[in-house]
N, C-alpha and C. Protein backbone atom coordinates (compact mmCIF):
# COMPACT_ATOMS: atom_id res chain seq x y z
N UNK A 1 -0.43 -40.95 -0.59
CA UNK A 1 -0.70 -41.20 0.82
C UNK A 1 -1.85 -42.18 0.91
N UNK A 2 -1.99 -42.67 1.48
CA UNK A 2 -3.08 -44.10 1.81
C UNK A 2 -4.27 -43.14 2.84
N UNK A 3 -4.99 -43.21 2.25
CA UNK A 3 -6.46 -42.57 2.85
C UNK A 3 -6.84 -43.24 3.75
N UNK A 4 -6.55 -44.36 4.18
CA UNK A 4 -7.51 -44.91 5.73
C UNK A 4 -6.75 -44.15 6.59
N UNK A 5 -5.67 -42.91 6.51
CA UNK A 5 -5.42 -42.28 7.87
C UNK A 5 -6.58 -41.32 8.09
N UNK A 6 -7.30 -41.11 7.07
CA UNK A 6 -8.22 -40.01 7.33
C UNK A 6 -9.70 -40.51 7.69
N UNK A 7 -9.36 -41.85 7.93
CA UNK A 7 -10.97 -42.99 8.28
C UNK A 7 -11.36 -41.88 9.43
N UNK A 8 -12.75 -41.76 9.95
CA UNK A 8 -13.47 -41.17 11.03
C UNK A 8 -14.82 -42.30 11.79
N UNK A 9 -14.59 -43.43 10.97
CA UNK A 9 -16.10 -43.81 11.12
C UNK A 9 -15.58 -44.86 12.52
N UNK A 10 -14.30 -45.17 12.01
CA UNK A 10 -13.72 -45.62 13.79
C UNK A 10 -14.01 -45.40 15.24
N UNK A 11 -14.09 -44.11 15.25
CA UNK A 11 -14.24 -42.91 16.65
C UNK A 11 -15.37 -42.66 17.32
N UNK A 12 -15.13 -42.22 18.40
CA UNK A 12 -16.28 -42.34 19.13
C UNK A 12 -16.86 -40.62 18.13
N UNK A 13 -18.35 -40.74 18.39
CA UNK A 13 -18.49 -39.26 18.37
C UNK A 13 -18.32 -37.95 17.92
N UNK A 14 -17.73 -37.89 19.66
CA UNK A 14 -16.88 -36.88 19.94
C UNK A 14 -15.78 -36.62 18.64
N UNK A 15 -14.84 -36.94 18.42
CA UNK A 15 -13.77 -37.33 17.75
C UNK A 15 -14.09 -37.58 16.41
N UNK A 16 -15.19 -37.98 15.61
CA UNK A 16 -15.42 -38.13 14.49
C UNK A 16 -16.27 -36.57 14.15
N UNK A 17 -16.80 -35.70 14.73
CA UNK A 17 -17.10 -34.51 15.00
C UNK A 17 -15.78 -33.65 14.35
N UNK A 18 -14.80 -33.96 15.37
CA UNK A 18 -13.75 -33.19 14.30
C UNK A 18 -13.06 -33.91 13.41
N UNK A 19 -12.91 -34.76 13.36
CA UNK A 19 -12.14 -35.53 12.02
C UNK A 19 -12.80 -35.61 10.63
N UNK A 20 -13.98 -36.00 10.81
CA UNK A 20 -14.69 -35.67 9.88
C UNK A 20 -14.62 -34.76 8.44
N UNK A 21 -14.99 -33.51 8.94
CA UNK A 21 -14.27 -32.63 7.87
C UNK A 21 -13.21 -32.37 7.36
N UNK A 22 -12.54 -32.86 8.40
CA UNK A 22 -10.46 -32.98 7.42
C UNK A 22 -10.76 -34.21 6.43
N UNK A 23 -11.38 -35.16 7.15
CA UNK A 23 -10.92 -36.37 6.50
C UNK A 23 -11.98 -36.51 4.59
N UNK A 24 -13.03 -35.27 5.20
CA UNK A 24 -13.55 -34.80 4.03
C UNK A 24 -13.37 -34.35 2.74
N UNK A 25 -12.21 -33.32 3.75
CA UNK A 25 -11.42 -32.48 2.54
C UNK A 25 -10.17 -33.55 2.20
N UNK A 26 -9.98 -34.12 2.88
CA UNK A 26 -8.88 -34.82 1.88
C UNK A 26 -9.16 -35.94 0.96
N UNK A 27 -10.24 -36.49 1.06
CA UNK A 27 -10.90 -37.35 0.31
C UNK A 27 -10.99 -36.47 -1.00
N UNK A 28 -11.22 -35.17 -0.91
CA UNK A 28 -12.18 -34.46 -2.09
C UNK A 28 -10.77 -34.02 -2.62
N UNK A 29 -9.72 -33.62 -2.12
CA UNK A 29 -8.16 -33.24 -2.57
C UNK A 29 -7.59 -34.37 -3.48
N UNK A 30 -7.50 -35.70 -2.55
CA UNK A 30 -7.14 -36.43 -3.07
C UNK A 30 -7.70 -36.63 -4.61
N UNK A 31 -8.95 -36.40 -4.65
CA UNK A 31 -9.50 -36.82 -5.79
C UNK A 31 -9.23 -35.21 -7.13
N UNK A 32 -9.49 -34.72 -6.31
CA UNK A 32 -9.44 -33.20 -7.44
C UNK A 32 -7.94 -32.71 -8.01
N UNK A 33 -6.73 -33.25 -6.66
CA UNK A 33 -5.18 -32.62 -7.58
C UNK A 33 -4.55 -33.79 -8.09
N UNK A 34 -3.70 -33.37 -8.34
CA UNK A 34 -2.34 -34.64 -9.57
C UNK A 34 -1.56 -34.77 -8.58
N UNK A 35 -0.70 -36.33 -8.74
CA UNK A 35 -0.42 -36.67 -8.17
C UNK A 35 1.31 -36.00 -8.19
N UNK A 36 1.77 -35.61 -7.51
CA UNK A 36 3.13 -34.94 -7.34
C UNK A 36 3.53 -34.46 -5.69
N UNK A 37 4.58 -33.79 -6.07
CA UNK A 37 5.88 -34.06 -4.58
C UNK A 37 4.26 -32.63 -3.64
N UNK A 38 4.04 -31.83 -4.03
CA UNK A 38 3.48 -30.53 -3.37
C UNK A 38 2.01 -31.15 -2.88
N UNK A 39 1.06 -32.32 -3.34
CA UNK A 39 -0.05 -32.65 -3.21
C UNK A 39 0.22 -33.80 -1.98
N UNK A 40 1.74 -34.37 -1.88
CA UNK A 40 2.00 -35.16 -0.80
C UNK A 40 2.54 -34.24 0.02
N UNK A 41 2.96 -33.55 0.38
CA UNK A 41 3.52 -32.49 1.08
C UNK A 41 2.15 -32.01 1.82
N UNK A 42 0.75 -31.57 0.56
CA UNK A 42 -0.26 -30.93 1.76
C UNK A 42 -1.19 -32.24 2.33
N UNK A 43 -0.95 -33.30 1.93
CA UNK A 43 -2.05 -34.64 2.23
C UNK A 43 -0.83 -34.75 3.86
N UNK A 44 -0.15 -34.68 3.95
CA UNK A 44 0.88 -35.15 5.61
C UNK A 44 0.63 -33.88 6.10
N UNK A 45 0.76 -32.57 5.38
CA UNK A 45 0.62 -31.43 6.84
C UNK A 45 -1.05 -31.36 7.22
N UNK A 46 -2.08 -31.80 6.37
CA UNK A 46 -3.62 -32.06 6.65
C UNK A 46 -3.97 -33.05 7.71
N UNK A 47 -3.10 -34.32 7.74
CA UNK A 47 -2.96 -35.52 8.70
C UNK A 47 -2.72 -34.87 9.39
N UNK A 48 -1.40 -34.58 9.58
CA UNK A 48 -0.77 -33.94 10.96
C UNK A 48 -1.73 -32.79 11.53
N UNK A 49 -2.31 -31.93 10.88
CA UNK A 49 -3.16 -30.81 11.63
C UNK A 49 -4.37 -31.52 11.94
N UNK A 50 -5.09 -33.14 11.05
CA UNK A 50 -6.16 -33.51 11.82
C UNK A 50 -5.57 -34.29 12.79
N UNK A 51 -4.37 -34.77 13.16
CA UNK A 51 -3.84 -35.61 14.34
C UNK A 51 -4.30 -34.75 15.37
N UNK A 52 -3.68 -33.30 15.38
CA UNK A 52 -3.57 -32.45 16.40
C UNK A 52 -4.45 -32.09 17.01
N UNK A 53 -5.89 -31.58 16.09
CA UNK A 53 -7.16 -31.37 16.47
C UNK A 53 -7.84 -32.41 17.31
N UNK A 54 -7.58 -33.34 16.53
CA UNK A 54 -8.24 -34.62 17.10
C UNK A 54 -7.49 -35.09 19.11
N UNK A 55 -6.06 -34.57 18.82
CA UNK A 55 -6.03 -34.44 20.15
C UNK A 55 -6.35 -33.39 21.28
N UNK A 56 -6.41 -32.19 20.60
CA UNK A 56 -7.09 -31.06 21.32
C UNK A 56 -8.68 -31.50 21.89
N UNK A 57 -9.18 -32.21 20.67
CA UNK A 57 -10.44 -32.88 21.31
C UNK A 57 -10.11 -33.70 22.54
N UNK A 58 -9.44 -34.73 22.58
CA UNK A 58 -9.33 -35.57 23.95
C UNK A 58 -8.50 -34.88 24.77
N UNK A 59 -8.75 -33.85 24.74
CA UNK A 59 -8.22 -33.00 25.94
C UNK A 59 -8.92 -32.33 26.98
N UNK A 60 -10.05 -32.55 26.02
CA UNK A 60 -11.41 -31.55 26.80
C UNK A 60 -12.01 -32.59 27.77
């Protein structure tokens, strides 16, 4: 998976507040597991749950 989806330094704030730590842990994932079908599988459901958060934030 290409790691600039997990960039935070883009965002206002607000929004880098929660992205931040996803985009943390996947930096530190990326680097700590092997590369295979189950490590791309949790790097897209991590995106997708920081997409979501990140819109729960612009909701407030």
């Amino acid at each position: 998976m290409d790691m600039k989806y997990f960039n935070y330094e883009h965002l206002p704030e607000k929004l880098q507040k929660v992205s931040k730590p996803i985009g943390d842990l996947a930096r530190q994932m990326d680097k700590d597991l092997p590369e295979g079908a189950e490590k791309s599988a949790g790097m897209r459901k991590l995106l997708e749950a920081k997409d979501c958060m990140v819109r729960a934030a612009l909701s407030q």
